[in-house]
PDB file of N, CA and C in Angstrom:
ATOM      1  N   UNK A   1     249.999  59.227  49.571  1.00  0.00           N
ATOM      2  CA  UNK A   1     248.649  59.663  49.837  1.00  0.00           C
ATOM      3  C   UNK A   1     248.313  60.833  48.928  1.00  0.00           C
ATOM      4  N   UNK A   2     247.174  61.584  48.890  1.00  0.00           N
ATOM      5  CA  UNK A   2     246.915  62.113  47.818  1.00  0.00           C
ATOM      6  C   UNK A   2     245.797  63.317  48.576  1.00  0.00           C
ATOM      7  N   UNK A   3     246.373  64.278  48.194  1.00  0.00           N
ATOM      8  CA  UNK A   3     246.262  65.492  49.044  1.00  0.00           C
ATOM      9  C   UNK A   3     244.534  66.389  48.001  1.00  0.00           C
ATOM     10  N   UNK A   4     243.976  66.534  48.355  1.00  0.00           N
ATOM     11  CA  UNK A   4     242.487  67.021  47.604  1.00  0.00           C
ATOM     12  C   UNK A   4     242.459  68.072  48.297  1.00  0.00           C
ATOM     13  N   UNK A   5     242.340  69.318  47.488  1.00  0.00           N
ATOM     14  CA  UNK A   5     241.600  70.795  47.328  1.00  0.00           C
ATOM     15  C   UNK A   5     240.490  71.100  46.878  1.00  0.00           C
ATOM     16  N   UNK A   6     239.452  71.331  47.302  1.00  0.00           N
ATOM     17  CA  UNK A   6     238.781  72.306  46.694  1.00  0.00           C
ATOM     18  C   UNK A   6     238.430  73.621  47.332  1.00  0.00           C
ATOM     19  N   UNK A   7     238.884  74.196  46.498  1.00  0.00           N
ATOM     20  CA  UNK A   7     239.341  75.593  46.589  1.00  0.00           C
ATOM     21  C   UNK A   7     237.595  76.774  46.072  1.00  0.00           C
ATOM     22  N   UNK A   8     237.096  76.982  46.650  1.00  0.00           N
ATOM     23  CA  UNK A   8     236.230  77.851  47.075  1.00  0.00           C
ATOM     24  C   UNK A   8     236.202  79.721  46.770  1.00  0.00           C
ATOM     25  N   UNK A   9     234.830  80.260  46.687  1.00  0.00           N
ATOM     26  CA  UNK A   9     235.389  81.297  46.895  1.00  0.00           C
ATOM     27  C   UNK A   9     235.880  82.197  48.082  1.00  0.00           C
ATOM     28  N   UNK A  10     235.242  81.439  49.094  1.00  0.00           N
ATOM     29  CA  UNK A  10     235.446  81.725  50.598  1.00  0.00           C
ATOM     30  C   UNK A  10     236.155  80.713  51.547  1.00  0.00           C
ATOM     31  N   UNK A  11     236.053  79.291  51.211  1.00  0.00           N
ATOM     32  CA  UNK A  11     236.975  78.443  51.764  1.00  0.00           C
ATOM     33  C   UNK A  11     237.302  77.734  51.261  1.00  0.00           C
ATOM     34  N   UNK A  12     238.188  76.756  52.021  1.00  0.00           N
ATOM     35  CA  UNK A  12     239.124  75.686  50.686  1.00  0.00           C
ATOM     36  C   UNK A  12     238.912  74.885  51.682  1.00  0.00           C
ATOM     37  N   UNK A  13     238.546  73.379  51.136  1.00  0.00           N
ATOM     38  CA  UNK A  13     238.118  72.479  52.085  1.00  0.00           C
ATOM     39  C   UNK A  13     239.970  71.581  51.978  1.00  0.00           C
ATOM     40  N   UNK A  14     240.256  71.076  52.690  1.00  0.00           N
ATOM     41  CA  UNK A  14     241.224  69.909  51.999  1.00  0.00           C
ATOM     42  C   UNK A  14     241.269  68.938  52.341  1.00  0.00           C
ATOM     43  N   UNK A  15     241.321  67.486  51.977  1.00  0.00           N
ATOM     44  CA  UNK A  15     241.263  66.234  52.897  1.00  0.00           C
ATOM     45  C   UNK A  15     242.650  64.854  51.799  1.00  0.00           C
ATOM     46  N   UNK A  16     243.071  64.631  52.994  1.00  0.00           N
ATOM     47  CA  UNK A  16     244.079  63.514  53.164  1.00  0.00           C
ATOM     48  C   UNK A  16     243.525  62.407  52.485  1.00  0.00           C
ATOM     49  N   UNK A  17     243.725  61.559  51.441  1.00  0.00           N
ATOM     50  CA  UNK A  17     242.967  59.875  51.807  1.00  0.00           C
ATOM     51  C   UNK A  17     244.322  59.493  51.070  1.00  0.00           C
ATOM     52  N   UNK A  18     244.380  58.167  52.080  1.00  0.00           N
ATOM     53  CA  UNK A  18     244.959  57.017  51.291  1.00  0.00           C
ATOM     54  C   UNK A  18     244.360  56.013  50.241  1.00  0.00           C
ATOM     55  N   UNK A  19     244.659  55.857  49.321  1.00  0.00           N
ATOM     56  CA  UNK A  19     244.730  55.310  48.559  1.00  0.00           C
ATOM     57  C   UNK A  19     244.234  54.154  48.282  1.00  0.00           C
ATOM     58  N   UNK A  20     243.769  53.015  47.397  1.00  0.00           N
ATOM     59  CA  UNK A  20     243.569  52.108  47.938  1.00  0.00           C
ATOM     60  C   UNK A  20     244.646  50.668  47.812  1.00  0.00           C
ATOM     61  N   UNK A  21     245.948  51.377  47.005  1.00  0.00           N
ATOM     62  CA  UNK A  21     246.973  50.769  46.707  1.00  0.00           C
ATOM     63  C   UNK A  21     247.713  50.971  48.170  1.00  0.00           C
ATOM     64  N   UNK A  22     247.218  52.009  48.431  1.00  0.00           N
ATOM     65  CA  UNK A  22     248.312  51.600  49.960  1.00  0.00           C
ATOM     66  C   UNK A  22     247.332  51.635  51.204  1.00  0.00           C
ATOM     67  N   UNK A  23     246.107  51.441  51.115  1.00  0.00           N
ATOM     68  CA  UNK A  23     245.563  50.662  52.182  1.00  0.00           C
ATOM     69  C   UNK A  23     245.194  49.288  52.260  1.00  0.00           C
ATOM     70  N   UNK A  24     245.034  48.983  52.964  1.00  0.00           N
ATOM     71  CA  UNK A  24     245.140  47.355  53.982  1.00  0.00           C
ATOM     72  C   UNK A  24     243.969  46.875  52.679  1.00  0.00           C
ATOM     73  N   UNK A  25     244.364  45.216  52.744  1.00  0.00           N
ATOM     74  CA  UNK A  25     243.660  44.324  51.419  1.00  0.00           C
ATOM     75  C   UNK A  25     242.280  44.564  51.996  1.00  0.00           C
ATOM     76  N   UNK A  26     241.786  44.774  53.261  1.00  0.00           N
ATOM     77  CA  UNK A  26     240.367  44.862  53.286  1.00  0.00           C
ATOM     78  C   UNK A  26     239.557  45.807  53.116  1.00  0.00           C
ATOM     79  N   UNK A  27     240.003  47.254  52.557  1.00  0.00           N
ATOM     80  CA  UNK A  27     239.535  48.170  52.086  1.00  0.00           C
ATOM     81  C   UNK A  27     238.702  48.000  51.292  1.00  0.00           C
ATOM     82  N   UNK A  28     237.701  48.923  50.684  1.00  0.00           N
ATOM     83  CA  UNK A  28     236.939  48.560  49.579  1.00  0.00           C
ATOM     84  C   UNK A  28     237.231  50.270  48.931  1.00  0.00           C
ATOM     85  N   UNK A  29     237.972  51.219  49.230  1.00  0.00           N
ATOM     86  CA  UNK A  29     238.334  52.093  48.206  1.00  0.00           C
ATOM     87  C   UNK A  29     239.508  53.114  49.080  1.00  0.00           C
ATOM     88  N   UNK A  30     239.459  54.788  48.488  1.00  0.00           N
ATOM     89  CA  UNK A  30     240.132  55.526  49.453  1.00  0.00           C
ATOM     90  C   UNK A  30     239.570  55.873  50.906  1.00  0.00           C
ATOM     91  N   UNK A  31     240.383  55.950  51.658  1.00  0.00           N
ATOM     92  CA  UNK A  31     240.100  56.156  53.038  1.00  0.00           C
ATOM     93  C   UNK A  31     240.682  57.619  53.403  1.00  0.00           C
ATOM     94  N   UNK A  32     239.530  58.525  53.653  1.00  0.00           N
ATOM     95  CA  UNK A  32     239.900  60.026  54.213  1.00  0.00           C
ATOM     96  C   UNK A  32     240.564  59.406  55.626  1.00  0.00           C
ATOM     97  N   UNK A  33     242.197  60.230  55.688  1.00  0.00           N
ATOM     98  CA  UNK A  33     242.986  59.635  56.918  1.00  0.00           C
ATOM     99  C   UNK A  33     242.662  61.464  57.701  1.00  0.00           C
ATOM    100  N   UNK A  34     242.468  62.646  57.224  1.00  0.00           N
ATOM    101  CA  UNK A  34     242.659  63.961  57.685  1.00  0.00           C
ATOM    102  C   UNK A  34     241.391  64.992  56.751  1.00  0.00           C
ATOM    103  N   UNK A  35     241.017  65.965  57.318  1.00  0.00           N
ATOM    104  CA  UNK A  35     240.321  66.790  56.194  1.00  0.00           C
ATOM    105  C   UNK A  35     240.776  68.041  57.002  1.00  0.00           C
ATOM    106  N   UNK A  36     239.959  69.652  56.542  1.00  0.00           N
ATOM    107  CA  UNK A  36     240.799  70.707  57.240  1.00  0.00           C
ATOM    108  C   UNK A  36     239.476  71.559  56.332  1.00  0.00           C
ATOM    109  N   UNK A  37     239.313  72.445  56.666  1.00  0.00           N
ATOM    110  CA  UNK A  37     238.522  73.594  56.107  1.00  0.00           C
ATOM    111  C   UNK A  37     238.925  74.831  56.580  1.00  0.00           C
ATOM    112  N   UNK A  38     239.280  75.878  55.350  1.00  0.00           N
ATOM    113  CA  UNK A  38     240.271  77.245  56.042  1.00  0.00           C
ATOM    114  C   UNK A  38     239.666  77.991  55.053  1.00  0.00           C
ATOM    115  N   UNK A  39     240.276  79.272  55.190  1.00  0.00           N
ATOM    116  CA  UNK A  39     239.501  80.591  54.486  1.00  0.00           C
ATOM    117  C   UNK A  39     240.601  80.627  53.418  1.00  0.00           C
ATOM    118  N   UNK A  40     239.439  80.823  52.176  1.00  0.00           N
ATOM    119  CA  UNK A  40     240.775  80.698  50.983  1.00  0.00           C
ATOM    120  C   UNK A  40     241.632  81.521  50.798  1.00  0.00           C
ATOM    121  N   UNK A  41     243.148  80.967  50.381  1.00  0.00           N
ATOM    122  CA  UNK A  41     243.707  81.810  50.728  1.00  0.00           C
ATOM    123  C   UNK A  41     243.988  83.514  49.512  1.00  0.00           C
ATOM    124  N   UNK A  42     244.087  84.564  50.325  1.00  0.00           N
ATOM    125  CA  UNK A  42     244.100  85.550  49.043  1.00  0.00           C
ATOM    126  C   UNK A  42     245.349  85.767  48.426  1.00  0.00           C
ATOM    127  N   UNK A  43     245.123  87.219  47.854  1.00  0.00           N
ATOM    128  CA  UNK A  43     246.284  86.922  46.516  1.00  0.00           C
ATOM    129  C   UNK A  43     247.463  87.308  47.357  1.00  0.00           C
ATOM    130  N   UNK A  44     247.363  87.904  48.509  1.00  0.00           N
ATOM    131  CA  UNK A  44     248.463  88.731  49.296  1.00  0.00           C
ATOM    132  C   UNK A  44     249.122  88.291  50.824  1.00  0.00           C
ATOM    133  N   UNK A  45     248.666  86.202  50.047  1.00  0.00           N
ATOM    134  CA  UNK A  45     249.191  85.375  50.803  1.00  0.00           C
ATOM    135  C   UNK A  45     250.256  84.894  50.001  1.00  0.00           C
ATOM    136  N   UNK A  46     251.566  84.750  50.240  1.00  0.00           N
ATOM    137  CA  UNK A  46     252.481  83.913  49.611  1.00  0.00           C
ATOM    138  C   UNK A  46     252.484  82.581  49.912  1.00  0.00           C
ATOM    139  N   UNK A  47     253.460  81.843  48.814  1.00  0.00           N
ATOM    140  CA  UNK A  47     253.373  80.510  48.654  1.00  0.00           C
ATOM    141  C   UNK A  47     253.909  79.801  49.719  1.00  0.00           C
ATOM    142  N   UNK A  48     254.826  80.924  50.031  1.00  0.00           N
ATOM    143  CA  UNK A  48     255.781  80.466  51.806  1.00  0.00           C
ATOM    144  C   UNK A  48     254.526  80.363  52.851  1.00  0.00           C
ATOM    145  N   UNK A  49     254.148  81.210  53.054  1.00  0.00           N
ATOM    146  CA  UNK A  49     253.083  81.405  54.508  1.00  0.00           C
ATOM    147  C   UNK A  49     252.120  80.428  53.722  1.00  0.00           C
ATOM    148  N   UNK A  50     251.614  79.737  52.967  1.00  0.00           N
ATOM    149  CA  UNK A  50     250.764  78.659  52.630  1.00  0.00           C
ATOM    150  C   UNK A  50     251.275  77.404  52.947  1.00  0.00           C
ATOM    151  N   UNK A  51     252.479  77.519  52.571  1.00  0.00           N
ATOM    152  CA  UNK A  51     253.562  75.823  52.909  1.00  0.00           C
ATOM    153  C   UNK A  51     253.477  75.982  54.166  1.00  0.00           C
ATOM    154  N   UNK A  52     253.649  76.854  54.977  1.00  0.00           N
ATOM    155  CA  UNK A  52     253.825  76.964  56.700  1.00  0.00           C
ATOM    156  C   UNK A  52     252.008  76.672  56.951  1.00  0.00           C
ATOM    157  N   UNK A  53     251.069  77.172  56.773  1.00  0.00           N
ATOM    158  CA  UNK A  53     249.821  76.739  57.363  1.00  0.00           C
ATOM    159  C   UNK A  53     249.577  75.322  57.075  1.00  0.00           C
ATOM    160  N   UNK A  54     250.048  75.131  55.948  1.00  0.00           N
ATOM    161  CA  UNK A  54     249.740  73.261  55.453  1.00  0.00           C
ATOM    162  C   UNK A  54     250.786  72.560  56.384  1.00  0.00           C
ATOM    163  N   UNK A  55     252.030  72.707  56.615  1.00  0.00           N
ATOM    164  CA  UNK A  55     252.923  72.228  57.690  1.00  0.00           C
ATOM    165  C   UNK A  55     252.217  72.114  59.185  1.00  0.00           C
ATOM    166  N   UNK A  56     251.493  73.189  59.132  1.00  0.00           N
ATOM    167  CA  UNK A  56     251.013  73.190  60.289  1.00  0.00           C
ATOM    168  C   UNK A  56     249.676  72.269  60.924  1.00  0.00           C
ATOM    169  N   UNK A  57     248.966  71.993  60.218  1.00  0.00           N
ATOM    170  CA  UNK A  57     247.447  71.525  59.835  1.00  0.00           C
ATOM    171  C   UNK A  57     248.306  70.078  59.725  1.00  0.00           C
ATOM    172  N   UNK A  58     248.964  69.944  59.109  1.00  0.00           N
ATOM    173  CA  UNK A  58     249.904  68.414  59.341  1.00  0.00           C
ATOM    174  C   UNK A  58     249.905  67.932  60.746  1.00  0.00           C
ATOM    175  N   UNK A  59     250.851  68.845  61.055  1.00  0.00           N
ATOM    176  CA  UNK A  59     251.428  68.712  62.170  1.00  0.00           C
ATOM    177  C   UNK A  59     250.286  68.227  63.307  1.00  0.00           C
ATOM    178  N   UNK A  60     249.096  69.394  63.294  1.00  0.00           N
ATOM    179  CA  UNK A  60     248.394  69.414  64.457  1.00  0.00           C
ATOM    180  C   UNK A  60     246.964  67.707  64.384  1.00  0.00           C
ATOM    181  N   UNK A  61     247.507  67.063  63.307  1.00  0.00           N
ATOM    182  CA  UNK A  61     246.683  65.951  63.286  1.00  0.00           C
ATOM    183  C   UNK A  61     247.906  64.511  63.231  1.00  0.00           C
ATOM    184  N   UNK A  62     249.090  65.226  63.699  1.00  0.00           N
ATOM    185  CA  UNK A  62     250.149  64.045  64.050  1.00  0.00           C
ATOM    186  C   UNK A  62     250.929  64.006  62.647  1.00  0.00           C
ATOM    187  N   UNK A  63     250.620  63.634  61.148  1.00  0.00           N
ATOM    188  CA  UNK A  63     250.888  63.835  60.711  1.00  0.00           C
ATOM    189  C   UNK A  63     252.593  64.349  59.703  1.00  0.00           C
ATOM    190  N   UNK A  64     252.919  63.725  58.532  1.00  0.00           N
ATOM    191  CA  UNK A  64     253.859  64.759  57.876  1.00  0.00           C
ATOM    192  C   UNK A  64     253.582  64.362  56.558  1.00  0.00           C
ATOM    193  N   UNK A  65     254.129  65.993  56.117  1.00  0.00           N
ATOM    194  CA  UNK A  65     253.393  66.742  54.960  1.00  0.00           C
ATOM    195  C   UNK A  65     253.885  65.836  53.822  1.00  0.00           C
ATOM    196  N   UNK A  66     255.007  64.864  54.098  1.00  0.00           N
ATOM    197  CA  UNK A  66     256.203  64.065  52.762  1.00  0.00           C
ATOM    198  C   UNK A  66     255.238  62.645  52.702  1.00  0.00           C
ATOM    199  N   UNK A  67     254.372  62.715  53.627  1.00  0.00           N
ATOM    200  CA  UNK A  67     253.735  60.947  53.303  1.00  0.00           C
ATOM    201  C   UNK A  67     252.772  62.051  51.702  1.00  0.00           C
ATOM    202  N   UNK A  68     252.505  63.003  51.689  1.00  0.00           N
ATOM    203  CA  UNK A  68     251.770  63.379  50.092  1.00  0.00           C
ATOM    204  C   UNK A  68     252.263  63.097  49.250  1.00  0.00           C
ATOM    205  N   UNK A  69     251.712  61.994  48.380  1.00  0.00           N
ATOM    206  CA  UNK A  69     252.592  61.681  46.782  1.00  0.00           C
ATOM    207  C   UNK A  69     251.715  62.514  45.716  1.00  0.00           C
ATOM    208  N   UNK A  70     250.777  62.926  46.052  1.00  0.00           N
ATOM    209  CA  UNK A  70     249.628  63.559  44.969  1.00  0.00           C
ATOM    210  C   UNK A  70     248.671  64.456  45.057  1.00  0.00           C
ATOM    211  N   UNK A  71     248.526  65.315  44.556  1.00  0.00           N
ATOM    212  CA  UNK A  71     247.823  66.672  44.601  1.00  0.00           C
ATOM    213  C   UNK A  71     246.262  67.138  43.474  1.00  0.00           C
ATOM    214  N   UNK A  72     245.198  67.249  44.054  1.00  0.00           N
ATOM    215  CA  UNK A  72     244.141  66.870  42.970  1.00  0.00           C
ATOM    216  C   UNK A  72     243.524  68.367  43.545  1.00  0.00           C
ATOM    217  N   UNK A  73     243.298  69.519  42.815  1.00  0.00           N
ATOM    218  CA  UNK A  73     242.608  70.809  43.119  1.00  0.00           C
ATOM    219  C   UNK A  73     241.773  70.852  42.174  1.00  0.00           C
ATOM    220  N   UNK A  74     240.006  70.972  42.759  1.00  0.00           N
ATOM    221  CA  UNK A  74     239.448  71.363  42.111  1.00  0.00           C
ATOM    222  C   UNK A  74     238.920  72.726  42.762  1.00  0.00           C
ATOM    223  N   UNK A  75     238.464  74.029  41.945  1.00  0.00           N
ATOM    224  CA  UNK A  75     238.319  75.128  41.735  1.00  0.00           C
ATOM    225  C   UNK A  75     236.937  76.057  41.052  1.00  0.00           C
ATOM    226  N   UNK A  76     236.180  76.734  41.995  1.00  0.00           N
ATOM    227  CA  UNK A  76     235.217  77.336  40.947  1.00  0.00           C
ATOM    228  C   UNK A  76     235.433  78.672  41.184  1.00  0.00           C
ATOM    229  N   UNK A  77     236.388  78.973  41.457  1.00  0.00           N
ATOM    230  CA  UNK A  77     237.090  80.264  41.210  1.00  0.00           C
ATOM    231  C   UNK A  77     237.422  80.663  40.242  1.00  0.00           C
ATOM    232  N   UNK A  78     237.374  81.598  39.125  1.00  0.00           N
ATOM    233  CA  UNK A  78     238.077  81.824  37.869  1.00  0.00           C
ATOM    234  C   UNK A  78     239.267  82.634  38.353  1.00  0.00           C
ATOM    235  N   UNK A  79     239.998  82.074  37.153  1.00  0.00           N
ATOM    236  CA  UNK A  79     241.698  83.195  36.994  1.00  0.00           C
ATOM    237  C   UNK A  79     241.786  83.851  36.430  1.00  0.00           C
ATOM    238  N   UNK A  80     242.400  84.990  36.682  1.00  0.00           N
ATOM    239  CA  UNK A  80     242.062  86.139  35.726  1.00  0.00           C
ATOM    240  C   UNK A  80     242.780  85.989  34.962  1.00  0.00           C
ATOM    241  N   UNK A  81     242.205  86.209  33.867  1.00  0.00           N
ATOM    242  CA  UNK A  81     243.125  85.694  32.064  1.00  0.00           C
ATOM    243  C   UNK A  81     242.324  85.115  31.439  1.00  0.00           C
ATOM    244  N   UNK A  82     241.329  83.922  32.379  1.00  0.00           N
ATOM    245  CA  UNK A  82     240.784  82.467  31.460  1.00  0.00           C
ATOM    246  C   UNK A  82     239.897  83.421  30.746  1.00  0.00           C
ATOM    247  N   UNK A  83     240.206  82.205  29.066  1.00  0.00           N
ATOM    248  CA  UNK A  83     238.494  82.787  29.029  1.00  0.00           C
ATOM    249  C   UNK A  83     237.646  81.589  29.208  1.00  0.00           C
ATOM    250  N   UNK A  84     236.374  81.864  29.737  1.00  0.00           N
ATOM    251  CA  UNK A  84     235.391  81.249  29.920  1.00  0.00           C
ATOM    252  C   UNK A  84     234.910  80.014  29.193  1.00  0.00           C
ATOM    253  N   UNK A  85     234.953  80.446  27.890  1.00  0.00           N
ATOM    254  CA  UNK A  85     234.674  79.251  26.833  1.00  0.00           C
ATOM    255  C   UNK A  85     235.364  78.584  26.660  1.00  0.00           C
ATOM    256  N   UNK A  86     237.191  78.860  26.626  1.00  0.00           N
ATOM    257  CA  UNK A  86     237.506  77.958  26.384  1.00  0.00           C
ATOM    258  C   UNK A  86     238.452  77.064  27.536  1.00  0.00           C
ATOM    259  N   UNK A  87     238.449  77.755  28.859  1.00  0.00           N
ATOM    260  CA  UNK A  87     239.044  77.734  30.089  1.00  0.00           C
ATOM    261  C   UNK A  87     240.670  77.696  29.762  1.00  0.00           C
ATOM    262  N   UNK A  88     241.325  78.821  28.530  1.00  0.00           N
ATOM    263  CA  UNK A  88     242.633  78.790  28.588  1.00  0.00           C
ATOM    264  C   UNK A  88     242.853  80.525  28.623  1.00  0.00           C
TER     265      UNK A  88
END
């Protein structure tokens, strides 16, 4: 399944879909199986306490975090470094 971010300046939406390689022949594309909306996270969150809230948000929709084969973040947040023009 294939795990979608978008990452916000105030929240990060995220939603679950399967695929349409691994949903049922009568599908007609991806199917959102979960979604979640949380406050984005800041810089003086670690990567640990992020794996534990996503474990958790799993968990509380039945869920586990290993059915994710794929990760797609989109972002209109800038990083500090980019430059603008050329987004490196």
């Amino acid at each position: 399944m294939l795990l979608a971010l978008d990452v916000g300046n105030t929240n990060t939406v995220l939603g679950l879909y399967r695929l349409t390689n691994e949903a049922s022949e009568h599908s007609a594309g991806p199917e959102m199986v979960a979604n979640w909306r949380i406050t984005t996270p800041s810089s003086v969150q670690t990567s640990d306490e992020f794996g534990v809230l996503l474990r958790n948000l799993f968990e509380l929709k039945g869920l586990e975090i290993g059915v994710v084969d794929g990760i797609a973040i989109s972002s209109v947040v800038a990083s500090p470094g980019l430059d603008p023009a050329t987004g490196m």
